[in-house]
C-alpha atoms as a PDB file:
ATOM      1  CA  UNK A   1     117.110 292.768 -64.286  1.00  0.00           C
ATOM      2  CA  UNK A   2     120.723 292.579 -62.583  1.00  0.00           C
ATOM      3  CA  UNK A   3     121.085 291.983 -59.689  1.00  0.00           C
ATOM      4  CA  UNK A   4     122.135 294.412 -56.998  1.00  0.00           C
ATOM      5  CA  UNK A   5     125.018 291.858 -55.642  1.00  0.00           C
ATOM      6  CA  UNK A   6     126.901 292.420 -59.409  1.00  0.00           C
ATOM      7  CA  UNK A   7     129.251 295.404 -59.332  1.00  0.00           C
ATOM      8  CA  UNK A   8     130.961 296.996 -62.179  1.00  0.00           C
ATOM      9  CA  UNK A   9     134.447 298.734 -62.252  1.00  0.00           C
ATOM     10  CA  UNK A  10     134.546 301.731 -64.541  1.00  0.00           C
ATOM     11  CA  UNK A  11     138.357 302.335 -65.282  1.00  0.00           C
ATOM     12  CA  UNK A  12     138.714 305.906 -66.737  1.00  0.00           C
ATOM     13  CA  UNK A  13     141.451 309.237 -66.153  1.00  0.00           C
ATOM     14  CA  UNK A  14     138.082 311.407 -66.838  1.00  0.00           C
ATOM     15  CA  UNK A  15     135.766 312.322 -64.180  1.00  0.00           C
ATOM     16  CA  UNK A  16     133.222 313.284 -66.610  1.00  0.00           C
ATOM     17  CA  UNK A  17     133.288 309.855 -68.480  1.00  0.00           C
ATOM     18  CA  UNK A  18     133.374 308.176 -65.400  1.00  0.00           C
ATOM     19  CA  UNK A  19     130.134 309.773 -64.460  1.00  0.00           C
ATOM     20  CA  UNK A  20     128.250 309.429 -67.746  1.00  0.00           C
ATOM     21  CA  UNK A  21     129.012 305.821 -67.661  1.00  0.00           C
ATOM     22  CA  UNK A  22     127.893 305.429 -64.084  1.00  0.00           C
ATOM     23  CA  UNK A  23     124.942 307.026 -64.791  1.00  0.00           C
ATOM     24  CA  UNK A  24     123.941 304.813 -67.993  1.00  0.00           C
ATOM     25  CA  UNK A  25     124.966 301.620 -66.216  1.00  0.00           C
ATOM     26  CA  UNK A  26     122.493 302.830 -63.290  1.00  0.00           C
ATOM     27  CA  UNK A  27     119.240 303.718 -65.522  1.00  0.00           C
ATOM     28  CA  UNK A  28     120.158 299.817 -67.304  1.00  0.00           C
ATOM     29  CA  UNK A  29     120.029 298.473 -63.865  1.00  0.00           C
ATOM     30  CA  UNK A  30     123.183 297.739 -62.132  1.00  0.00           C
ATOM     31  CA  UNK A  31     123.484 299.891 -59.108  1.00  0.00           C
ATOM     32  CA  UNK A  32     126.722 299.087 -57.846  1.00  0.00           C
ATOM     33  CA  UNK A  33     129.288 301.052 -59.725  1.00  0.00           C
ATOM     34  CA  UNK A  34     132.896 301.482 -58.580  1.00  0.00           C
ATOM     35  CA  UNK A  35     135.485 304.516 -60.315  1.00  0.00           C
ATOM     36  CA  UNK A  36     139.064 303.885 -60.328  1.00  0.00           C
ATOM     37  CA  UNK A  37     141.218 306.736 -61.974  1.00  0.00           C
ATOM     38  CA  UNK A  38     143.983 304.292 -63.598  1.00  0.00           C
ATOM     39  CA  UNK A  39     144.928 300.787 -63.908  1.00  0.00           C
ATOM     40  CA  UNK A  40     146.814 300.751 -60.456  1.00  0.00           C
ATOM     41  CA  UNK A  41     143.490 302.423 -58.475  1.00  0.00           C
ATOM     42  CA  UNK A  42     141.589 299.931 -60.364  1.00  0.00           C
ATOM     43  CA  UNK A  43     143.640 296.759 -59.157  1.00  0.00           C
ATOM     44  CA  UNK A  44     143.355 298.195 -55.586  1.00  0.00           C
ATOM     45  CA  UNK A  45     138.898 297.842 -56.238  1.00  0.00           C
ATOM     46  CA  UNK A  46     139.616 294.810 -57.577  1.00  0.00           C
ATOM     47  CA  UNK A  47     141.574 293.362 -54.878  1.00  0.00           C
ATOM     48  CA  UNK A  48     138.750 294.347 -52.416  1.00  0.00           C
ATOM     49  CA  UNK A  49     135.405 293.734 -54.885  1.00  0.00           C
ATOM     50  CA  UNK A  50     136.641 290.763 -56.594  1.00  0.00           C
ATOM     51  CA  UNK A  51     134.379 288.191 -56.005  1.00  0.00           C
ATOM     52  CA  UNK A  52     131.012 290.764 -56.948  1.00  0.00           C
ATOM     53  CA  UNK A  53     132.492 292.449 -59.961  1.00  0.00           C
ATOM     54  CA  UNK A  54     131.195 290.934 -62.714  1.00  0.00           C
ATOM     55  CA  UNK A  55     132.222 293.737 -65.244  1.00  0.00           C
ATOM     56  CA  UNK A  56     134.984 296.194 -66.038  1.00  0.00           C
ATOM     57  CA  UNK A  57     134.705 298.975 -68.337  1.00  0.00           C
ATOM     58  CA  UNK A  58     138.151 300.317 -69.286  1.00  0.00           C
ATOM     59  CA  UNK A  59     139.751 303.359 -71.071  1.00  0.00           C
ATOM     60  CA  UNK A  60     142.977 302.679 -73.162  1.00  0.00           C
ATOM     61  CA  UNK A  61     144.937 305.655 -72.299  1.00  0.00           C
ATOM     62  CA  UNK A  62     145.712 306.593 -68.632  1.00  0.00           C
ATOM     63  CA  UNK A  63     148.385 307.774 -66.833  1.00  0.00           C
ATOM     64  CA  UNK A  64     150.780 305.645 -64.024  1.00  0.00           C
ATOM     65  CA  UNK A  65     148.529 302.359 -65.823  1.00  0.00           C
ATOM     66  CA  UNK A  66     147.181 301.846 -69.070  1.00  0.00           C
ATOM     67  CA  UNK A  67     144.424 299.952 -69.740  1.00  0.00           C
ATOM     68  CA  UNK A  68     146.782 297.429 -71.750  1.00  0.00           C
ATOM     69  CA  UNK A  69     149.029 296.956 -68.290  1.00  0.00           C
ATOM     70  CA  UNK A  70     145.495 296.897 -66.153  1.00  0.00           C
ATOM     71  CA  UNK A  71     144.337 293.963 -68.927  1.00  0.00           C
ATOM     72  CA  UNK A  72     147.322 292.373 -68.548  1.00  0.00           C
ATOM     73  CA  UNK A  73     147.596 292.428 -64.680  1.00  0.00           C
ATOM     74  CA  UNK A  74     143.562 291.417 -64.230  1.00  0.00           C
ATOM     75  CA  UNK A  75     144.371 288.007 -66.666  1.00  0.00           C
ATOM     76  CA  UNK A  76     146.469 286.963 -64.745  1.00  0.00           C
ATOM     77  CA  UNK A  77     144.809 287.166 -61.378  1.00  0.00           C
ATOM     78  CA  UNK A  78     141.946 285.152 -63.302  1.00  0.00           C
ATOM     79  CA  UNK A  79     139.116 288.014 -63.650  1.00  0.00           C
ATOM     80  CA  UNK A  80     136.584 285.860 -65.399  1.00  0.00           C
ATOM     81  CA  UNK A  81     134.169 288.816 -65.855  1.00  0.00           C
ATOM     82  CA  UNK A  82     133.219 290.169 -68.839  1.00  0.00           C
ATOM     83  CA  UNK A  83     135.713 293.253 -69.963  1.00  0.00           C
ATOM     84  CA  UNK A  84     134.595 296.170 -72.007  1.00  0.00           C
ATOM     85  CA  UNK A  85     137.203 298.088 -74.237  1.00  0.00           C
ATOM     86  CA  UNK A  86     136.345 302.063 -73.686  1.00  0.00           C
ATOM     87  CA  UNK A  87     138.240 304.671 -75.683  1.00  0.00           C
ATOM     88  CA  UNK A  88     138.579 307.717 -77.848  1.00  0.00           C
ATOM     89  CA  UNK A  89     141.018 306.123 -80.323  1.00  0.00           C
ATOM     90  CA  UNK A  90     140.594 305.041 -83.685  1.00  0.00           C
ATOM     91  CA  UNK A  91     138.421 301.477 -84.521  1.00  0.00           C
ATOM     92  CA  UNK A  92     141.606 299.878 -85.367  1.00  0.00           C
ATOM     93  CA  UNK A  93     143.459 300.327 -81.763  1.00  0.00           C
ATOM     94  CA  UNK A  94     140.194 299.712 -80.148  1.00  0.00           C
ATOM     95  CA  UNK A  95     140.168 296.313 -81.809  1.00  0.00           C
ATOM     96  CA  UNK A  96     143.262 295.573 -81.566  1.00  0.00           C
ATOM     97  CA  UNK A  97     143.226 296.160 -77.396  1.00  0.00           C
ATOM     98  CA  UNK A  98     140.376 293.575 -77.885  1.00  0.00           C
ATOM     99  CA  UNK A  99     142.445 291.154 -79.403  1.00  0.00           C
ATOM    100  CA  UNK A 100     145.413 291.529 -76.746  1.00  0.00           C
ATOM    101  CA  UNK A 101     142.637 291.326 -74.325  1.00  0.00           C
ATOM    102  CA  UNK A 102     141.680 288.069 -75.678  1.00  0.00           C
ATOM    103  CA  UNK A 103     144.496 286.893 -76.135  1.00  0.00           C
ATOM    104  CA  UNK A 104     145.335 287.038 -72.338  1.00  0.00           C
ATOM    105  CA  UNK A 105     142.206 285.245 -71.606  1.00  0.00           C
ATOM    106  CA  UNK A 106     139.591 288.006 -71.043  1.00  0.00           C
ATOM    107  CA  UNK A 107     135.726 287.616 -72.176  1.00  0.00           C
ATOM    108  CA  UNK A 108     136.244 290.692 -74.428  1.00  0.00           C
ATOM    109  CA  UNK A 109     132.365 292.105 -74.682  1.00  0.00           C
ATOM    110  CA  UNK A 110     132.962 294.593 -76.944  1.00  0.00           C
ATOM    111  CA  UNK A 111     134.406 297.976 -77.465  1.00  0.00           C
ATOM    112  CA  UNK A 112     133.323 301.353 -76.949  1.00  0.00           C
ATOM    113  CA  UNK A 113     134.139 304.707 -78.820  1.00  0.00           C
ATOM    114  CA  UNK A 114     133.758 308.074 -76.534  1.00  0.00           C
ATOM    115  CA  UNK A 115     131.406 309.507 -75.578  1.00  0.00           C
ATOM    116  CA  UNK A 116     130.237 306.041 -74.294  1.00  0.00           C
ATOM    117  CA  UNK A 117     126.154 305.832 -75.712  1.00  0.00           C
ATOM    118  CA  UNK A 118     123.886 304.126 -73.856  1.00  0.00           C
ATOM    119  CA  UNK A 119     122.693 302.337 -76.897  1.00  0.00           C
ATOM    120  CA  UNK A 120     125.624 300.890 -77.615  1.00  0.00           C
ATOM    121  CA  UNK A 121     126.514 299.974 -74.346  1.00  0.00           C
ATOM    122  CA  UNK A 122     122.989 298.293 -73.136  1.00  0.00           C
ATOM    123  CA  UNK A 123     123.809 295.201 -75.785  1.00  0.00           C
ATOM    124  CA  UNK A 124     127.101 294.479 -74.613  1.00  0.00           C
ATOM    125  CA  UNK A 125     125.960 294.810 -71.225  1.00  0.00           C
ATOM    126  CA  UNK A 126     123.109 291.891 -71.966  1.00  0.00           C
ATOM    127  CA  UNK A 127     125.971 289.435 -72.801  1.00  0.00           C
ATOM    128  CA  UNK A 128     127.392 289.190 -69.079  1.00  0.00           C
ATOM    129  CA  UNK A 129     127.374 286.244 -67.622  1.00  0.00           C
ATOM    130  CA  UNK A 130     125.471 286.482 -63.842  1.00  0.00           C
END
C-alpha cells in the first residue's frame, strides 16, 4: 500500500483525463493527487510539493508548456521521482519522449497511450521507488 505522505502530479490540458487518472491512481492507493493544466502550472506544484511527490504523470502536447519543456525544466531541478510518459500520439513519439526523458536524467516508468487504463497504469505504478 502507498503511503498517504507520496503525492503524484498529473500534468494534462484535459480536465477529463485529468480526472480519470486521478480517479485510477486513488482506487490503486495513492490519495494525494495534484492537477496542473501545463508544464508551467505544473512547475508552480512542484516548487511547493517537491519533497512528497514521488510521481509525475505527463501529457506530451499542451499549450504555454509541453511536456518535453516541463521534462526538461524538472531534470534539471533534480526530480528524482519516477516520470510517466502520457499521450494520445503514436508509439513511436511516445518512445521517443521516453528516451529524451532519459536522456535528461529522469526514471522514465513507462508510457501511456489515451485513454490512460488502469491496467496498464497499476504496473508502472508498482515500480516507484518510496
Amino acid at each position: 500500500m502507498i503511503s498517504n505522505a507520496n503525492t503524484v502530479l498529473v500534468v494534462d490540458d484535459d480536465p477529463f483525463q485529468c480526472a480519470l487518472i486521478a480517479m485510477q491512481l486513488n482506487s490503486l492507493g495513492w490519495n494525494n493527487v495534484l492537477i496542473a493544466g501545463n508544464g508551467a502550472e505544473a512547475l508552480t506544484q512542484f516548487s511547493q510539493h517537491q519533497p512528497r511527490i514521488q510521481l509525475i504523470i505527463s501529457d506530451l502536447s499542451m499549450p504555454d508548456m509541453d511536456g518535453l519543456e516541463l521534462m526538461r525544466h524538472l531534470a534539471e531541478r533534480g526530480f528524482c521521482g519516477g516520470f510517466i510518459v502520457l499521450s494520445g500520439m503514436q508509439n513511436e513519439i511516445l518512445s521517443g519522449a521516453a528516451e529524451l526523458a532519459t536522456a535528461h536524467g529522469l526514471d522514465v516508468l513507462g508510457c501511456l497511450s489515451k485513454p490512460c487504463e488502469i491496467a496498464k497504469l497499476q504496473p508502472l505504478l508498482e515500480k516507484v521507488v518510496v
